[in-house]
C-alpha atoms as a PDB file:
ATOM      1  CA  UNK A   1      88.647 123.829 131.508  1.00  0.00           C
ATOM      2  CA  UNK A   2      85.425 125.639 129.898  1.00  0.00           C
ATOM      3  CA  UNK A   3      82.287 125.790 129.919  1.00  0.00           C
ATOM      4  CA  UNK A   4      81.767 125.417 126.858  1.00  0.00           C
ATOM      5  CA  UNK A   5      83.164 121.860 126.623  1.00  0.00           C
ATOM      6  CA  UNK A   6      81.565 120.874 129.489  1.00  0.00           C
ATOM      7  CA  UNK A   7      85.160 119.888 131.045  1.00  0.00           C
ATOM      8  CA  UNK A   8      84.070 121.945 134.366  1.00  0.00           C
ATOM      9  CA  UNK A   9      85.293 119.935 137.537  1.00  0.00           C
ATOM     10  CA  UNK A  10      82.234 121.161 140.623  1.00  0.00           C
ATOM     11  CA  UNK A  11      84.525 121.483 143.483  1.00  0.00           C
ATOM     12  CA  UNK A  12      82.015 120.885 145.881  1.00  0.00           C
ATOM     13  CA  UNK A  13      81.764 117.416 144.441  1.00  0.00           C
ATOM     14  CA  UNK A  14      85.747 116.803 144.879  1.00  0.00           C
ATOM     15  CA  UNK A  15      85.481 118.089 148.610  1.00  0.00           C
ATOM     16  CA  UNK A  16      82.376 115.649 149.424  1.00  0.00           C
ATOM     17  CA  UNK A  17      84.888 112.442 147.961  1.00  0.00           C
ATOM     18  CA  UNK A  18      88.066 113.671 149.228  1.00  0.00           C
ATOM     19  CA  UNK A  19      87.467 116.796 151.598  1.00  0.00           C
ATOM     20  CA  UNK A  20      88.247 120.156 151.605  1.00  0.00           C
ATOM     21  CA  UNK A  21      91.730 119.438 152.613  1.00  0.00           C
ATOM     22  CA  UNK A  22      93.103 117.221 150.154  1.00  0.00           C
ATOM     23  CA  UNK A  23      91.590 119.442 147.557  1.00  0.00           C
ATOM     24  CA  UNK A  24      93.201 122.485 149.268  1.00  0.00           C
ATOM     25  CA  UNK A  25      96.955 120.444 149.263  1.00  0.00           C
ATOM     26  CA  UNK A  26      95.985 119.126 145.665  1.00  0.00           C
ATOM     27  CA  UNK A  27      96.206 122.694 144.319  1.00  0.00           C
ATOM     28  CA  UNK A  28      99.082 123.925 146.301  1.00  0.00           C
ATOM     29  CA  UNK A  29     100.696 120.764 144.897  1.00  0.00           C
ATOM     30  CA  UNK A  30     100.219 121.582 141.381  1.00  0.00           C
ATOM     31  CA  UNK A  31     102.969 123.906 141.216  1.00  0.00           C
ATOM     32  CA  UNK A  32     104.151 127.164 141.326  1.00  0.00           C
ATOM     33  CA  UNK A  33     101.227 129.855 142.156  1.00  0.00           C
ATOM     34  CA  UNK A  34     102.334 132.338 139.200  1.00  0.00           C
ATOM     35  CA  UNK A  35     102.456 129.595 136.735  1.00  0.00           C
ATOM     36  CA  UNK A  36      99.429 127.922 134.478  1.00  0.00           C
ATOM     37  CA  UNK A  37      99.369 124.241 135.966  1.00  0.00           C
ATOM     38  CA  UNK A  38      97.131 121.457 133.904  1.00  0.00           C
ATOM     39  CA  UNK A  39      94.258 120.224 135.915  1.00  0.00           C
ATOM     40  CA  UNK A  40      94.127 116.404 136.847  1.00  0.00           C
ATOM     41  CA  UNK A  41      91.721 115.326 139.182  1.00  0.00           C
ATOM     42  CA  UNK A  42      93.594 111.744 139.687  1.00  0.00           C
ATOM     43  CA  UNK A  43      96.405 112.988 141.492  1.00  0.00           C
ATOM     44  CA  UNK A  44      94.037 113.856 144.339  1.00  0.00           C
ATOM     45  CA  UNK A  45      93.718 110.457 145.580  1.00  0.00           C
ATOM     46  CA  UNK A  46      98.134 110.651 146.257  1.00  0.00           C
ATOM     47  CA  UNK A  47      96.838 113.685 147.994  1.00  0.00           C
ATOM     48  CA  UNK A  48      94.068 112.035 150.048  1.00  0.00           C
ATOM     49  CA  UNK A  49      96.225 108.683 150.987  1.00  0.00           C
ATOM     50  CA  UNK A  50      98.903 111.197 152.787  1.00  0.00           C
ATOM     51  CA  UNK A  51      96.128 112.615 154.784  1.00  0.00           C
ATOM     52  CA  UNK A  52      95.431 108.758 155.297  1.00  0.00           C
ATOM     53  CA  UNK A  53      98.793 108.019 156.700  1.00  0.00           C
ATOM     54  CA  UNK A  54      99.209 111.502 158.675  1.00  0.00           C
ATOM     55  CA  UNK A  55      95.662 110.362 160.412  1.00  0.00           C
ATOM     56  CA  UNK A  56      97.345 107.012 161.202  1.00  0.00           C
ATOM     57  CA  UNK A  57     100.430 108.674 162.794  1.00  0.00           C
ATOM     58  CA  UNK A  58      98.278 110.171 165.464  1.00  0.00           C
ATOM     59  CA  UNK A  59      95.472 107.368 166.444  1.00  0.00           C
ATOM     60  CA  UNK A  60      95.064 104.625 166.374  1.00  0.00           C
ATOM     61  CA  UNK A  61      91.870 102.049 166.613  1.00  0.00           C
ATOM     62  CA  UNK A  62      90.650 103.721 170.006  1.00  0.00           C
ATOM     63  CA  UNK A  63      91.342 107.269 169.188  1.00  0.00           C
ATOM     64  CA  UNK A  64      94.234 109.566 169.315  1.00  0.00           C
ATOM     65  CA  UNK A  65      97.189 107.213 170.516  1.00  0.00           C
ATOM     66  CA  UNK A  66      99.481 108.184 173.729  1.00  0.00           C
ATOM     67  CA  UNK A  67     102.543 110.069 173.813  1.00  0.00           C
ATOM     68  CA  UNK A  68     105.063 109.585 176.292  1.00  0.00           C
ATOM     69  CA  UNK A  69     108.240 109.358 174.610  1.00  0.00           C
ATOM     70  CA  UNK A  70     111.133 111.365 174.561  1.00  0.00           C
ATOM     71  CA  UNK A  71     112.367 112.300 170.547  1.00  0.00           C
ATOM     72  CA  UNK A  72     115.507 110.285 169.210  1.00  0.00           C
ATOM     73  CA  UNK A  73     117.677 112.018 167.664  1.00  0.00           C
ATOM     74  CA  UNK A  74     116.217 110.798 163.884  1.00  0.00           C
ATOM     75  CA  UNK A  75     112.724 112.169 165.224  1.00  0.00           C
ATOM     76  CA  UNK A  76     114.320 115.456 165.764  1.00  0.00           C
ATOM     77  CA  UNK A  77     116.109 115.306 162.403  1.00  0.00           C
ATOM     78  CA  UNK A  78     113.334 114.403 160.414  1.00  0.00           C
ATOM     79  CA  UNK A  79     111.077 117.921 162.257  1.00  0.00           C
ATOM     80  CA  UNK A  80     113.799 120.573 162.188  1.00  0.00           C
ATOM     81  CA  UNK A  81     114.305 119.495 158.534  1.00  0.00           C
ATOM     82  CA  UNK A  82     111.086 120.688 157.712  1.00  0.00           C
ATOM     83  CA  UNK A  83     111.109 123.640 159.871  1.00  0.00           C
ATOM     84  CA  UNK A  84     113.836 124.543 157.625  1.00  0.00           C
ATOM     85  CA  UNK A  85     112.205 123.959 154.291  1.00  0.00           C
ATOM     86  CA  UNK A  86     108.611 124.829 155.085  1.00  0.00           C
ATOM     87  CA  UNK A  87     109.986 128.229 156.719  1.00  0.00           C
ATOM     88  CA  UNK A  88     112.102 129.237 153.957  1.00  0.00           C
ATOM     89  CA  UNK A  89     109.418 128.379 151.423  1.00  0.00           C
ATOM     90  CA  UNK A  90     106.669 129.629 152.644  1.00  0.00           C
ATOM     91  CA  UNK A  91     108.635 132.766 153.048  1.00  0.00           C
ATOM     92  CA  UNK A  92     109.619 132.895 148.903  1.00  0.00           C
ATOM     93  CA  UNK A  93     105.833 132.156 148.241  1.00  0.00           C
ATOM     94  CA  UNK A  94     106.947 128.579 147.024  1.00  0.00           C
ATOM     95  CA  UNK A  95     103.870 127.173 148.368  1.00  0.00           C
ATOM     96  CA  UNK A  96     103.551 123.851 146.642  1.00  0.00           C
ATOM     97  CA  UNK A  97     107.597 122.395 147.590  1.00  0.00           C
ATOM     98  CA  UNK A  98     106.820 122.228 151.290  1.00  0.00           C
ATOM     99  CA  UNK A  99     104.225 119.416 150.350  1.00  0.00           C
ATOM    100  CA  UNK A 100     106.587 116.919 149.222  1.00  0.00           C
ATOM    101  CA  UNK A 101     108.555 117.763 152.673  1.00  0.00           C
ATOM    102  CA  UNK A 102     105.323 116.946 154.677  1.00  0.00           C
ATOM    103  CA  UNK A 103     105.412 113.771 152.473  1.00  0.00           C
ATOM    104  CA  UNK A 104     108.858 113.074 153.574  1.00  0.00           C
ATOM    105  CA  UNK A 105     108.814 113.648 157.019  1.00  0.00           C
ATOM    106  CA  UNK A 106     105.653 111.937 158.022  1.00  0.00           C
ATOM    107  CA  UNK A 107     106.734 108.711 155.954  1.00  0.00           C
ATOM    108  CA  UNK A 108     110.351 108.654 158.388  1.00  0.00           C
ATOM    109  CA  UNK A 109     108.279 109.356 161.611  1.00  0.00           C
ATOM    110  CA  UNK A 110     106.268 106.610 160.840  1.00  0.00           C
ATOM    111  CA  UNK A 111     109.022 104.671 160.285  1.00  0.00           C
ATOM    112  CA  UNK A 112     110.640 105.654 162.797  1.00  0.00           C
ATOM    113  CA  UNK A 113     107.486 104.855 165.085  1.00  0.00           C
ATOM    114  CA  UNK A 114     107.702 108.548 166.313  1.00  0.00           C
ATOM    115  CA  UNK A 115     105.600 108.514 169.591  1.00  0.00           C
ATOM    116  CA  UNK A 116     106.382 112.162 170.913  1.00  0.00           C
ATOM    117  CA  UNK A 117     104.668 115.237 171.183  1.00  0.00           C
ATOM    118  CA  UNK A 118     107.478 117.292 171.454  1.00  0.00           C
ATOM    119  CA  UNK A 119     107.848 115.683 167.368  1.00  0.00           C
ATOM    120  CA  UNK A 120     104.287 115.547 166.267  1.00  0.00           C
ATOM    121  CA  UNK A 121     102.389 118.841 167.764  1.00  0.00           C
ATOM    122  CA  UNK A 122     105.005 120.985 165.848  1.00  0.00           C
ATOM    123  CA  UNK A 123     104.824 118.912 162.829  1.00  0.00           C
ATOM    124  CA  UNK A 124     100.823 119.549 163.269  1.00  0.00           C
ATOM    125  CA  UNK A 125     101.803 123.327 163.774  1.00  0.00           C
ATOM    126  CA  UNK A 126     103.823 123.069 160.227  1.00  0.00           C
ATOM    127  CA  UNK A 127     100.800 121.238 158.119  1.00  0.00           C
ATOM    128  CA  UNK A 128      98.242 123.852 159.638  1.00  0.00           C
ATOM    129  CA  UNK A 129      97.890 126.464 157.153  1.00  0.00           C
ATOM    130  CA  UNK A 130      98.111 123.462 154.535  1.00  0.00           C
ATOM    131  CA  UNK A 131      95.262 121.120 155.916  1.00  0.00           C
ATOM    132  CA  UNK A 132      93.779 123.124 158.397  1.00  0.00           C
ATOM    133  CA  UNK A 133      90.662 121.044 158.986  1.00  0.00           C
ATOM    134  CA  UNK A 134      92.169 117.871 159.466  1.00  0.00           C
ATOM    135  CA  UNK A 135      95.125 119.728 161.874  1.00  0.00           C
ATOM    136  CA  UNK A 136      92.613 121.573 164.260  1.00  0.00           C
ATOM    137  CA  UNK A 137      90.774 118.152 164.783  1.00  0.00           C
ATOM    138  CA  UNK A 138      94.110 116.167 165.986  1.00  0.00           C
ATOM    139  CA  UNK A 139      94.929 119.058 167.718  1.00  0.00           C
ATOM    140  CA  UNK A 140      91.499 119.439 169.846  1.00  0.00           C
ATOM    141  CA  UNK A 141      92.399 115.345 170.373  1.00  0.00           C
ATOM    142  CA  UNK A 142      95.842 115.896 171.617  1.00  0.00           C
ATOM    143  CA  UNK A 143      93.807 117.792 174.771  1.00  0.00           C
ATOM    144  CA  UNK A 144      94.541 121.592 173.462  1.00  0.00           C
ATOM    145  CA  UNK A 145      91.360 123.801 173.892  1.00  0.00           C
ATOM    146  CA  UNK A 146      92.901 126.684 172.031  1.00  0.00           C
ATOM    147  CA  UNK A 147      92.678 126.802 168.721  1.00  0.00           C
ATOM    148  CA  UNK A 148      95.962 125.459 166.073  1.00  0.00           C
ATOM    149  CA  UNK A 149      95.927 128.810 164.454  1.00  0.00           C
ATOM    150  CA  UNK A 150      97.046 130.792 167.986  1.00  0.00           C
ATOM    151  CA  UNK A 151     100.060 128.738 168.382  1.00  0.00           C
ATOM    152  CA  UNK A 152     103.611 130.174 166.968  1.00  0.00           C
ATOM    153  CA  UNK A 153     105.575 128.778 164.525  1.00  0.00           C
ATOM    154  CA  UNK A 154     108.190 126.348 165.016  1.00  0.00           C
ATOM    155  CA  UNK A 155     111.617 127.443 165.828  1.00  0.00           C
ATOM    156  CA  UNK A 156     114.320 125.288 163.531  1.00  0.00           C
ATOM    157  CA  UNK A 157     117.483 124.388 165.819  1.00  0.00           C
ATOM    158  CA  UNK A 158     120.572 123.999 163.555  1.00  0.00           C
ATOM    159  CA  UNK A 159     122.405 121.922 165.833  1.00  0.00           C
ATOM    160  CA  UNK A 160     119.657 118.843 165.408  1.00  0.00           C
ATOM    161  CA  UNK A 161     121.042 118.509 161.717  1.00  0.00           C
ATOM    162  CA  UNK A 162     124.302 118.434 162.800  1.00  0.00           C
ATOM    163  CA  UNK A 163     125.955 114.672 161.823  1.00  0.00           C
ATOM    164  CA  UNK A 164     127.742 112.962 165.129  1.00  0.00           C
ATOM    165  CA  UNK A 165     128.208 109.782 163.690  1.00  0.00           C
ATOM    166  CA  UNK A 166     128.561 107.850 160.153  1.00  0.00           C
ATOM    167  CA  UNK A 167     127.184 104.112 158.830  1.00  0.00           C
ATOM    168  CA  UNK A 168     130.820 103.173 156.976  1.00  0.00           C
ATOM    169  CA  UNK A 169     130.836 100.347 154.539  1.00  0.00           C
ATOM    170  CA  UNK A 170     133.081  98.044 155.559  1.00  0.00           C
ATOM    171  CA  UNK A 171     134.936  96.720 151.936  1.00  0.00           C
ATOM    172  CA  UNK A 172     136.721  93.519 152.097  1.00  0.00           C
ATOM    173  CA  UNK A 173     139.365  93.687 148.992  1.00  0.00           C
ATOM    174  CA  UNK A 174     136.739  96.157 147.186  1.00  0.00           C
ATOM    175  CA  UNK A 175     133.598  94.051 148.096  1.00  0.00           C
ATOM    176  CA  UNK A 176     131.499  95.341 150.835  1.00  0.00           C
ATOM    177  CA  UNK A 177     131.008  92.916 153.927  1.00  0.00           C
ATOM    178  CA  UNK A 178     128.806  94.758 156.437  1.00  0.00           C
ATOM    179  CA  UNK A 179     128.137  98.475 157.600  1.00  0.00           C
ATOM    180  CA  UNK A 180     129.531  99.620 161.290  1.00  0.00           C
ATOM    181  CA  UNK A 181     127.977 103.357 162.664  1.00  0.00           C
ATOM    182  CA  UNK A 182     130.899 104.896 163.707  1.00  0.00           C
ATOM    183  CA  UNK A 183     131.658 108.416 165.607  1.00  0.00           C
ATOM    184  CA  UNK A 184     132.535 111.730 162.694  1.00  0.00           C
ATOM    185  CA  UNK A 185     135.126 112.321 165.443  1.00  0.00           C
ATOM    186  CA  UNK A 186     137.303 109.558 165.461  1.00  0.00           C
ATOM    187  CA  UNK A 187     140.793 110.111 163.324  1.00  0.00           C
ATOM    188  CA  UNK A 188     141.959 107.368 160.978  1.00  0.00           C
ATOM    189  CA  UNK A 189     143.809 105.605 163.604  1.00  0.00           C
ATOM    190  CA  UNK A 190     141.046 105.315 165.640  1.00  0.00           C
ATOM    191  CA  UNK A 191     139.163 104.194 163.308  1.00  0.00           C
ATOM    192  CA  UNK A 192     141.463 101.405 162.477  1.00  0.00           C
ATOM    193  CA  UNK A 193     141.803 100.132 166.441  1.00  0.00           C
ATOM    194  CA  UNK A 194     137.601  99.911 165.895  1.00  0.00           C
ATOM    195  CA  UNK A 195     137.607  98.298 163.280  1.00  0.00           C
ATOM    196  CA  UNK A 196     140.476  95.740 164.208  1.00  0.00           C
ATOM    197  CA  UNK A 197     138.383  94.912 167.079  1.00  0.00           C
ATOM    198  CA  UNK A 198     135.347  94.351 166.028  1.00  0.00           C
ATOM    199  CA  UNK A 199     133.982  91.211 166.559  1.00  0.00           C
ATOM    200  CA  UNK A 200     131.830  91.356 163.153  1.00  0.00           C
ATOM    201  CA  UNK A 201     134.745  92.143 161.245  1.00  0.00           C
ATOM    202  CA  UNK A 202     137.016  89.751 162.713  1.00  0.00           C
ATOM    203  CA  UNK A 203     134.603  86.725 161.537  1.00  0.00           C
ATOM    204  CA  UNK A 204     134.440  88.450 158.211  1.00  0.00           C
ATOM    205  CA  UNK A 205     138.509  87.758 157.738  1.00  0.00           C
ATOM    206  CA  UNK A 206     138.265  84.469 159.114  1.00  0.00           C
ATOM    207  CA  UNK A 207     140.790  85.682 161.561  1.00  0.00           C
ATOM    208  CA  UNK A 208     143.226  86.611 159.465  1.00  0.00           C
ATOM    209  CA  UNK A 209     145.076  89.836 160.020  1.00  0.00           C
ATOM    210  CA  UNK A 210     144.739  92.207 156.614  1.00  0.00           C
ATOM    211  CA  UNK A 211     147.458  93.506 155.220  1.00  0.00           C
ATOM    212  CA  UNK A 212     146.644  96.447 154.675  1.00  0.00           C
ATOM    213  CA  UNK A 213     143.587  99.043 156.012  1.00  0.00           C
ATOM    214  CA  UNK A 214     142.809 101.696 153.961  1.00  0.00           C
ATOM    215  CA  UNK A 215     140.245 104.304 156.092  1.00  0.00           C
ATOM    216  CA  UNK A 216     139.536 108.288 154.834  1.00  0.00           C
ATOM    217  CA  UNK A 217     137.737 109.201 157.615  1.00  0.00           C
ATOM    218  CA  UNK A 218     133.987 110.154 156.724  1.00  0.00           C
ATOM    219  CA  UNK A 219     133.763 108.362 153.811  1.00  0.00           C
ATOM    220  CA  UNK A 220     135.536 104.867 153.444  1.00  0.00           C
ATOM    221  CA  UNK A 221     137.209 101.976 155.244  1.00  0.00           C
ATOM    222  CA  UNK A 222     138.562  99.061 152.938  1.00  0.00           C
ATOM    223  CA  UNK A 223     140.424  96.037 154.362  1.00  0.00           C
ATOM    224  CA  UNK A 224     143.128  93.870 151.755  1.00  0.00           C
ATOM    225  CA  UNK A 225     143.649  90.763 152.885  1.00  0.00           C
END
């Protein structure tokens, strides 16, 4: 980019299409800080339709939408995940990784239909020194009178990544039938007596006892029949 082949990209002009913030997570998204990244002014409209679909998480057509919901235990997966990354990140200067996080996390809260603060003021907290504008507005609509930038960062809890149960993929002579969530700390017998009894599974052999059930707890569960 030069002035001398005219090539110059006015930032004020980017920041009156897309905003100041999606040109602020554009660059941080570019790459490393230390290394020479090549300018493209079309990836800002990826940039701009995540600000589009962080927006929607929070209102909806009447304003800021209502929380009342306690956080299920995917909600609270998806945040302390990227407590994790965006704190260890941020503290080895690798500014642009968190973004892809923020990507990640907002698209499984909205699937998810996350409706809790105790999920999305934190999450807010974590995109505030990325999009500050667009965080300090949601956050004056979620009733706070103090600014976003007084509030401390959030504190990752280990034990929310921790796995208590497993989708298994139930095989039927190699071919899988259906998928059963199962507790991580049943043993292999138990496992079996589950399975055995399962009304869904029982349909699947016609009724006909297998004979033989091969489970390795964690991983897979195979019926021959």
């Amino acid at each position: 980019m030069s002035k001398r082949w005219y090539n110059v990209v006015n930032p004020d002009l980017i920041c009156e299409q897309y905003g100041a913030d999606s040109l602020r997570l554009f660059e941080m998204f570019l790459g490393p800080l230390e290394q020479y990244k090549p300018w493209n002014t079309a990836g800002i409209s990826g940039v701009h339709n995540f600000l589009k679909k962080l927006w929607k998480l929070y209102t909806n057509d009447t304003g800021i939408r209502n929380f009342n919901s306690k956080p299920s235990k995917e909600n609270l997966k998806t945040l302390h995940t990227a407590i994790k990354k965006v704190e260890n990140d941020i503290e080895n200067f690798s500014f642009n990784t968190p973004v892809s996080c923020f990507m990640i996390a907002v698209n499984e809260l909205t699937a998810q239909k996350c409706n809790s603060k105790e999920i999305l003021e934190p999450l807010l907290i974590l995109l505030s020194p990325y999009v500050p504008h667009i965080c300090e507005e949601l956050w004056e609509m979620l009733g706070h009178s103090n600014s976003i930038t007084f509030e401390s960062f959030p504190i990752f809890d280990s034990t929310m990544l921790v796995e208590s149960t497993k989708i298994y993929p139930i095989s039927i002579n190699g071919k899988v039938k259906l998928k059963l969530e199962l507790s991580l700390e049943l043993n292999k017998e138990e496992i079996e007596n589950v399975i055995l009894a399962n009304a869904e599974v029982i349909s699947k052999l016609q009724g006909k006892p297998p004979k033989r059930v091969i489970v390795i707890p964690g991983k897979i569960i195979n019926l021959v029949v």
